[in-house]
Protein backbone atom coordinates (compact mmCIF):
# COMPACT_ATOMS: atom_id res chain seq x y z
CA UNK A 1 -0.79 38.84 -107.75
CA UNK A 2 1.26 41.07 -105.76
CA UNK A 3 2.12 40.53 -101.70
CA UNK A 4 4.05 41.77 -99.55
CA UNK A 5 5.24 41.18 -95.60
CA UNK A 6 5.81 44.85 -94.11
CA UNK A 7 7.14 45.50 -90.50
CA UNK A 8 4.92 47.58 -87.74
CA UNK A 9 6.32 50.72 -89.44
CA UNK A 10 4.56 49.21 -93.02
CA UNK A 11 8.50 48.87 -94.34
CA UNK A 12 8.88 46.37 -96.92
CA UNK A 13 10.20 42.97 -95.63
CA UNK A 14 9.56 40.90 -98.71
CA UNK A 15 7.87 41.84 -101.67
CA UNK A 16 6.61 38.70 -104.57
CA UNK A 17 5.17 39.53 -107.53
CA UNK A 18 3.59 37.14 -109.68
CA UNK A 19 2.03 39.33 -112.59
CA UNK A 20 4.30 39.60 -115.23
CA UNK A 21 3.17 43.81 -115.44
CA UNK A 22 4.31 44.10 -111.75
CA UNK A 23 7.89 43.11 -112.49
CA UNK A 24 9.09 46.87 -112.30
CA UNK A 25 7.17 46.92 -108.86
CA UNK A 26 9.58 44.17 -107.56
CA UNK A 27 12.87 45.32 -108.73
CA UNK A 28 11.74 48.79 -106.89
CA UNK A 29 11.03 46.71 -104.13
CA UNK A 30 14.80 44.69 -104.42
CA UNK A 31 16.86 47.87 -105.06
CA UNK A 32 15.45 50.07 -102.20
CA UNK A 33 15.31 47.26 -98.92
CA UNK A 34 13.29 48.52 -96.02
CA UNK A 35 11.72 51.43 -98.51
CA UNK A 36 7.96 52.29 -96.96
CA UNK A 37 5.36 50.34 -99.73
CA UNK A 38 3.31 53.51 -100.69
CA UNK A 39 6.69 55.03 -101.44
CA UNK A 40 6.71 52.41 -104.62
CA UNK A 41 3.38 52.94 -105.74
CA UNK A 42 1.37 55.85 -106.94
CA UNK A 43 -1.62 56.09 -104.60
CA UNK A 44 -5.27 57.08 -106.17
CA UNK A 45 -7.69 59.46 -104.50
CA UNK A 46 -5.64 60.29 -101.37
CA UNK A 47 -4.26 63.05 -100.66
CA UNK A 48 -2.88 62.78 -97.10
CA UNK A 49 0.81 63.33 -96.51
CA UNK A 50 2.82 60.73 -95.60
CA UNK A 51 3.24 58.91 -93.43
CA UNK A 52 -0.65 57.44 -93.77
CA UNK A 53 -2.27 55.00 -91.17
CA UNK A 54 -3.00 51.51 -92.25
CA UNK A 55 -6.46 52.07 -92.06
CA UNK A 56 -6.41 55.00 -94.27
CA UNK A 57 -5.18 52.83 -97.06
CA UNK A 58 -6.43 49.61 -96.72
CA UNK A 59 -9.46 49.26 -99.44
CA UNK A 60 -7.82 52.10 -101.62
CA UNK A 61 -6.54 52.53 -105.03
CA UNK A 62 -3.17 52.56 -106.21
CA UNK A 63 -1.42 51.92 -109.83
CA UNK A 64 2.95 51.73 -110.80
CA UNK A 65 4.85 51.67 -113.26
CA UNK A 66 4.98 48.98 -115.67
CA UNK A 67 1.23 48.26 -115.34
CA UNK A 68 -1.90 49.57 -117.00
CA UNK A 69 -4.36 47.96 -114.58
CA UNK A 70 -5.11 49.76 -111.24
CA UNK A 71 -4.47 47.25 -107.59
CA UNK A 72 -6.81 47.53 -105.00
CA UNK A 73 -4.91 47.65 -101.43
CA UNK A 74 -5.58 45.58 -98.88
CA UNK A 75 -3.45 45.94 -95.60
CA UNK A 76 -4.16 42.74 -92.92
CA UNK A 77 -2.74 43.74 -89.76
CA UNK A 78 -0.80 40.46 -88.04
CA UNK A 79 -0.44 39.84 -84.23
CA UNK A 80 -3.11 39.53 -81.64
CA UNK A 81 -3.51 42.94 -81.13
CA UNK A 82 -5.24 44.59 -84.30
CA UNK A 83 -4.46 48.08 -82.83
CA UNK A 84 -0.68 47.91 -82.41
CA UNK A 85 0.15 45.24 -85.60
CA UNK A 86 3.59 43.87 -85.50
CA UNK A 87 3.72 43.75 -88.94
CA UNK A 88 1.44 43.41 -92.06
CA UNK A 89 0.46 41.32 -94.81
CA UNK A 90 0.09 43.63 -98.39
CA UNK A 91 -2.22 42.33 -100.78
CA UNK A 92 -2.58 43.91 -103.89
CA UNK A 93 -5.42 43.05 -105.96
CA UNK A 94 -5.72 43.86 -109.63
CA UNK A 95 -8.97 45.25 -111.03
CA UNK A 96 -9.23 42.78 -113.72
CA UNK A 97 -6.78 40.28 -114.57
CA UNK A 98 -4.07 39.90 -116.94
CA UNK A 99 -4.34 37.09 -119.76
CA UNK A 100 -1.24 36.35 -121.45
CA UNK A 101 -1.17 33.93 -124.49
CA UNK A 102 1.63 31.38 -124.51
CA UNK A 103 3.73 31.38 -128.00
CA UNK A 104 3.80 28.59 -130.13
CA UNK A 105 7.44 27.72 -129.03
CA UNK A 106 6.32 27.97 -125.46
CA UNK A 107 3.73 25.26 -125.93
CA UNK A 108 6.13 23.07 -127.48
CA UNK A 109 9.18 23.54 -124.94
CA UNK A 110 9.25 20.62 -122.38
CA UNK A 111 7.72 17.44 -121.83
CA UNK A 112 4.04 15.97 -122.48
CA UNK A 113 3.97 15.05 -118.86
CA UNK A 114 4.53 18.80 -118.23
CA UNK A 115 1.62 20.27 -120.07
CA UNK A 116 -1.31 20.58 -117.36
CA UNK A 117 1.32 22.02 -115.06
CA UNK A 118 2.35 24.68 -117.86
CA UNK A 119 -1.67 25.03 -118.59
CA UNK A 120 -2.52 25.90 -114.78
CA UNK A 121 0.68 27.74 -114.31
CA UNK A 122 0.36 30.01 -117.98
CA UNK A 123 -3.68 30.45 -118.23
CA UNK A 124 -5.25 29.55 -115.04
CA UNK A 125 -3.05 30.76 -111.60
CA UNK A 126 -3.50 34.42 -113.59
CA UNK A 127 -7.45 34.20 -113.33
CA UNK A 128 -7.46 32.32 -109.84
CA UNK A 129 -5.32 34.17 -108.34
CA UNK A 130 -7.35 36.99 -108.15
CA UNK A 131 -10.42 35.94 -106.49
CA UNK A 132 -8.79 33.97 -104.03
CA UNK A 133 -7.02 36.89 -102.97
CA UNK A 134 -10.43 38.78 -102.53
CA UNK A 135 -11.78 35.73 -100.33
CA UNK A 136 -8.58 35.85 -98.24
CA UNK A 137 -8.82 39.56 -98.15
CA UNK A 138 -12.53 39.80 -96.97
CA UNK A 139 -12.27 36.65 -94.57
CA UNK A 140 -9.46 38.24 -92.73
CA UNK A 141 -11.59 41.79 -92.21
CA UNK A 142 -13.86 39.31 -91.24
CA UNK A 143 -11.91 37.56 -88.42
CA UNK A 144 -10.47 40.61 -87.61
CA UNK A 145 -13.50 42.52 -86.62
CA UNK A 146 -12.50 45.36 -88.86
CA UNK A 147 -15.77 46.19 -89.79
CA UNK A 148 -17.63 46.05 -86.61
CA UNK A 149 -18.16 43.66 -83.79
CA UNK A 150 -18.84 39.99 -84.36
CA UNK A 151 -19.26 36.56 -82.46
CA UNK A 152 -16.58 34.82 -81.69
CA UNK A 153 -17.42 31.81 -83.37
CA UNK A 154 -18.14 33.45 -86.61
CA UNK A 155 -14.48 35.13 -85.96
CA UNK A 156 -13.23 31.63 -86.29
CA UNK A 157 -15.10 30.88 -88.92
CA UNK A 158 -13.74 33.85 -90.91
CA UNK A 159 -10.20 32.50 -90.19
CA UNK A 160 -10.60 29.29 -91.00
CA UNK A 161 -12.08 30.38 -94.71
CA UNK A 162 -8.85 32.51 -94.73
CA UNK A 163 -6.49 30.05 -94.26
CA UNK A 164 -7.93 27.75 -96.46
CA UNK A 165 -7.72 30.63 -99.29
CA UNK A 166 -3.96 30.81 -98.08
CA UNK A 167 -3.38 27.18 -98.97
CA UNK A 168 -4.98 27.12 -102.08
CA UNK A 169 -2.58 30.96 -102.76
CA UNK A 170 -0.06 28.87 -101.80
CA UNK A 171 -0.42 26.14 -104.18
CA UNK A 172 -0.85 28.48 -107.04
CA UNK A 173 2.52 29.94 -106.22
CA UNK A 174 4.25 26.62 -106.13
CA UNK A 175 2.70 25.60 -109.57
CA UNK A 176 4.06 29.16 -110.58
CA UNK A 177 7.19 28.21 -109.71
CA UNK A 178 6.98 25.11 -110.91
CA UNK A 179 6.56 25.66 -114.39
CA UNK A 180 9.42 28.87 -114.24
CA UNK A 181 12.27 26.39 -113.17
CA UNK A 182 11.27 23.10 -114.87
CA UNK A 183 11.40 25.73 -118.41
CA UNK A 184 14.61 24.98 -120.07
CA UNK A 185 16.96 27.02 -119.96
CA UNK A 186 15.69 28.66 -116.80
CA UNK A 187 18.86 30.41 -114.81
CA UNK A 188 19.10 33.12 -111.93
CA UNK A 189 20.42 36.40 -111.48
CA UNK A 190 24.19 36.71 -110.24
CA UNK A 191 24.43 39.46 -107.36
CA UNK A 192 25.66 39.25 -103.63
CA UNK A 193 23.62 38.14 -101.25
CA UNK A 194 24.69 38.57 -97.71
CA UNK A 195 23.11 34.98 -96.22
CA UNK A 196 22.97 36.05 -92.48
CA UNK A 197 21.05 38.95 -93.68
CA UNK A 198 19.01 36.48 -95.54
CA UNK A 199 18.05 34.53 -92.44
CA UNK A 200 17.35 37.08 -90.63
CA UNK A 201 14.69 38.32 -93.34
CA UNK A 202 13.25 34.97 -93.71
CA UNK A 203 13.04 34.30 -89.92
CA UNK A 204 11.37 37.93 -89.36
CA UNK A 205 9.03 37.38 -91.93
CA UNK A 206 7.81 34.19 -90.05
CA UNK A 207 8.10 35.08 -86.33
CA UNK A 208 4.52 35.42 -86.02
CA UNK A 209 3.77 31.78 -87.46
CA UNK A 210 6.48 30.58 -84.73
CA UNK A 211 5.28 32.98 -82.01
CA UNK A 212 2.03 31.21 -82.70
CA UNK A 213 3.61 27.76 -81.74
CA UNK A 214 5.86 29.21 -79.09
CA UNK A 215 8.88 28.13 -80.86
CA UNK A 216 11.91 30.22 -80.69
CA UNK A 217 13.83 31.08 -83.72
CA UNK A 218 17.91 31.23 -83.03
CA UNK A 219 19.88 33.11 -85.43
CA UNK A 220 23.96 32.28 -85.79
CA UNK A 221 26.35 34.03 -87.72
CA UNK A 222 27.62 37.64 -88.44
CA UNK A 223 26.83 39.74 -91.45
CA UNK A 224 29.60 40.13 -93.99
CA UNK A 225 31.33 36.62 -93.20
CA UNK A 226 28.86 34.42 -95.23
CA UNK A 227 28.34 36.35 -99.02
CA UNK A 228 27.22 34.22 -101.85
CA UNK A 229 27.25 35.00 -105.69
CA UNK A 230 23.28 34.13 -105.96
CA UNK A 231 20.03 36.03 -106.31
CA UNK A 232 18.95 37.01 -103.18
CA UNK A 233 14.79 36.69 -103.95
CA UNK A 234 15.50 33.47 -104.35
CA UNK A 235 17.82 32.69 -101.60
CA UNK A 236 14.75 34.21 -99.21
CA UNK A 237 12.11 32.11 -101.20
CA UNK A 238 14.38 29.10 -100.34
CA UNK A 239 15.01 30.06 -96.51
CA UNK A 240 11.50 31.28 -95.95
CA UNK A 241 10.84 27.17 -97.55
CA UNK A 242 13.18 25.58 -94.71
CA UNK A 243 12.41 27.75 -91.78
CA UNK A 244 8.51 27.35 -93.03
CA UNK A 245 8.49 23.43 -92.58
CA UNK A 246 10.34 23.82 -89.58
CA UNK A 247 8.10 25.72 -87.57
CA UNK A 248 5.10 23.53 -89.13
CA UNK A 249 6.82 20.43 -88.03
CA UNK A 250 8.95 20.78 -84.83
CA UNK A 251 6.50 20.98 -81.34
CA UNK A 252 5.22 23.44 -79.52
CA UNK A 253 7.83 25.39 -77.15
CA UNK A 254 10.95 23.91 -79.63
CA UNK A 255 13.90 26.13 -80.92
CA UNK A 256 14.43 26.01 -84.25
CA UNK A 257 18.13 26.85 -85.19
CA UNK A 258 19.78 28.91 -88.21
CA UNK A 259 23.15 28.88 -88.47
CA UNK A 260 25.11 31.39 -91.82
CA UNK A 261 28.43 30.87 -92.32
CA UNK A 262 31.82 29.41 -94.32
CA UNK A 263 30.76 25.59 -95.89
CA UNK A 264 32.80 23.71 -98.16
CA UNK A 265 35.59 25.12 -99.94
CA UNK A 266 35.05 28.13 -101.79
CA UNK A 267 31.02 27.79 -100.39
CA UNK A 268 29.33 29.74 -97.94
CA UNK A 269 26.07 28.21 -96.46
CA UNK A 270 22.94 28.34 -94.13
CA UNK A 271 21.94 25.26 -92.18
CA UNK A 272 18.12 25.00 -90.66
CA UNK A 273 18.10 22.65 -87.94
CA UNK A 274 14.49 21.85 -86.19
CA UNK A 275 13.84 19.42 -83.01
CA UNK A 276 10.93 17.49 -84.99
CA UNK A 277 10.61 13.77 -85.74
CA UNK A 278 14.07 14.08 -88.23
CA UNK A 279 13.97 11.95 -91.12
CA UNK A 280 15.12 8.59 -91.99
CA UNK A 281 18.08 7.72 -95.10
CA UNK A 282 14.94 6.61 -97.26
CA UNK A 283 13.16 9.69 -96.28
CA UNK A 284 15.99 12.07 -97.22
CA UNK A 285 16.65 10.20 -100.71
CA UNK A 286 12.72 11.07 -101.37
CA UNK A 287 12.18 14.52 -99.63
CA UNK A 288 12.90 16.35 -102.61
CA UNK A 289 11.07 14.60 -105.13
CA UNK A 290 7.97 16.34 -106.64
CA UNK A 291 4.38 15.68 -104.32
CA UNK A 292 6.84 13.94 -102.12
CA UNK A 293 4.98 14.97 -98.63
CA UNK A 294 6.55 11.97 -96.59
CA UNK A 295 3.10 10.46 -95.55
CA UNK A 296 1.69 14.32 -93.57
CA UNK A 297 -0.95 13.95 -96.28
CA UNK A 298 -3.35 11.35 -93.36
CA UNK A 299 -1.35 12.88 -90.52
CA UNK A 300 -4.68 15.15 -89.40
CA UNK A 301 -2.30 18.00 -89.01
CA UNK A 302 -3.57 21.62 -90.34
CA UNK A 303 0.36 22.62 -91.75
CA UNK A 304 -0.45 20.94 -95.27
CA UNK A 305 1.61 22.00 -98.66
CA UNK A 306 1.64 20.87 -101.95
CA UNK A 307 4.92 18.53 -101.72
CA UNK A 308 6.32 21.33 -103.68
CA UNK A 309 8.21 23.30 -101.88
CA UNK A 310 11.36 21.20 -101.47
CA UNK A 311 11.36 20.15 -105.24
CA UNK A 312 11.19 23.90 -105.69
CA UNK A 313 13.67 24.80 -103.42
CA UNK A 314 16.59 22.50 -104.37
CA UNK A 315 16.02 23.52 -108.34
CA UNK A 316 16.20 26.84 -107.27
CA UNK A 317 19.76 25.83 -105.17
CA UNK A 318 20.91 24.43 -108.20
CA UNK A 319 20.13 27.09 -110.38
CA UNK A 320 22.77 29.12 -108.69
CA UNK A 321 25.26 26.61 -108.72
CA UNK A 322 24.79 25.44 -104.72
CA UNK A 323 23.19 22.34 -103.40
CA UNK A 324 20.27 21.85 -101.05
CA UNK A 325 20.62 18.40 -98.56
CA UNK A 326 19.41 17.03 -95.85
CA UNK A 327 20.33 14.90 -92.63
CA UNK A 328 19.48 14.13 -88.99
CA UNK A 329 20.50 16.92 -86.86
CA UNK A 330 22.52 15.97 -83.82
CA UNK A 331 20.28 15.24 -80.57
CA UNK A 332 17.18 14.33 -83.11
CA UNK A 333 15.30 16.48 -86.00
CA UNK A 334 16.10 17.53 -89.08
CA UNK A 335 18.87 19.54 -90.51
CA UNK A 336 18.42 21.17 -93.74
CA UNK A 337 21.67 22.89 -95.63
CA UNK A 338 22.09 25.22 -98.21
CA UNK A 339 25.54 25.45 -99.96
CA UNK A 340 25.51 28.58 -102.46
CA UNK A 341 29.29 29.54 -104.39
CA UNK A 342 31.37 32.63 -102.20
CA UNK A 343 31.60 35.77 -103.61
């Protein structure tokens, strides 16, 4: 219900928060950038000073404001090496969960066609979400030999259960979002957001995924030239979207290229330009439909999503008054561009 991307120092990259009682949790986590994550929290049962090591707090207790429930900590270390991390994936896991109750006016607001989405979005992703968090939590402690030594075979085994918990964490968050901006009347938050600063949040927060596939991640413009009036968690969700599919979908040993800077007139933008197979006119009319996954569903790859992310994405551009497009980049692949109003 609550994760997080930290650097090696376990500073807050990113921070989402799904549970409607850790909402206080992620504006703490949007007003103080690069803040420490036990700094935000109140920490149960340990009484070490600060700074602790990761190991120290992974499996412990903390609670914050705005919630009743107490979150159990779980810190996954990322990069080969378990004993020097480059970073970290939070995961906080709540005790029990949280059941809210949709109002009678919610129930009624939208379409029939709607309705299962609102049902699994409303009453269900609350009550999955949780133990798929715990098998993602426990498969990675798994593959990571935390807990003692372990074949290697069953080390892959442990990985492959995690990323298949990842997927299905995945899809819950897209039906989340989903069902937030298909509500009507569903707007964004007006503050300025710095978009080279952006991109280079998004494209730190996935430079182990592109490390994985030896694809190098080049980052264009200057902080302070490119400031849109947007919300800036959901200018990352958007980036971390189009650099996401890039990596999954360019080959291994590509660059993938981000470029922030001055658009169309009184528009700033961020273009995400990859060297995979690029996309046809018919293709780009129907990448942002809903489920629209271009045919990857038989193409035996293991980079799967929902077909959601795009619908989700160009909403979410819209919602702040931009535009999200696509075309053939120059020299083959795709390139993606995000148009947001200057400040």
């Amino acid at each position: 219900e609550v994760t997080a991307r930290l650097d090696a120092s376990q500073r807050v990259q990113v921070l989402s928060a799904i549970a409607p009682d850790a909402a206080d949790l992620q504006a703490a986590a949007t007003a103080q950038p690069g803040a420490v994550w036990s700094d935000l929290v109140n920490l149960s049962a340990v009484s070490h000073h600060q700074p602790l090591h990761w190991r120290l707090l992974d499996g412990a207790h903390c609670c914050f404001d705005g919630s009743q429930r107490h979150w159990r900590i779980r810190l996954i270390p990322l990069g080969p090496d378990t004993h020097n991390p480059v970073g970290f994936e939070l995961l906080l896991i709540a005790d029990e969960p949280l059941i809210t109750v949709p109002s009678d006016e919610g129930d009624q607001a939208g379409s029939e066609d709607s309705a299962p989405t609102r049902l699994i979005g409303t009453a269900l992703t609350p009550v999955l979400r949780q133990p798929i968090a715990r098998i993602i939590a426990n498969a990675e402690t798994i593959r990571a030999r935390l807990a003692g030594p372990l074949r290697d075979e069953y080390s892959e085994y442990a990985g492959t259960i995690a990323s298949a918990g990842q997927h299905l964490a995945a899809m819950l968050d897209d039906l989340a979002d989903l069902e937030v901006v298909e509500t009507p009347g569903f707007a964004t938050a007006r503050e300025p957001v710095d978009l080279a600063d952006a991109a280079t949040r998004a494209a730190g927060i996935l430079g182990v995924r592109a490390q994985n596939r030896d694809i190098v991640i080049e980052l264009a413009g200057t902080r302070g030239e490119a400031v849109a009036t947007a919300e800036f968690r959901r200018v990352l969700q958007i980036l971390i979207n189009l650099i996401g599919n890039a990596i999954a979908y360019s080959p291994v040993g590509s660059t993938v290229r981000i470029t922030a800077g001055p658009a169309g007139e009184g528009c700033v933008g961020v273009t995400v330009a990859d060297e995979g197979p690029g996309v046809t006119p018919d293709q780009a009319e129907r990448i942002f439909d809903k489920f629209e996954r271009l045919g990857r569903d038989s193409d035996g790859g293991k980079d799967k999503g929902s077909g959601l992310g795009l619908f989700i994405s160009r909403r979410l551009a819209e919602a702040m008054d931009g535009s999200l497009t696509v075309e053939s980049a120059a020299g083959g692949g795709a390139l993606f561009r995000l148009e947001l109003p200057a400040q």
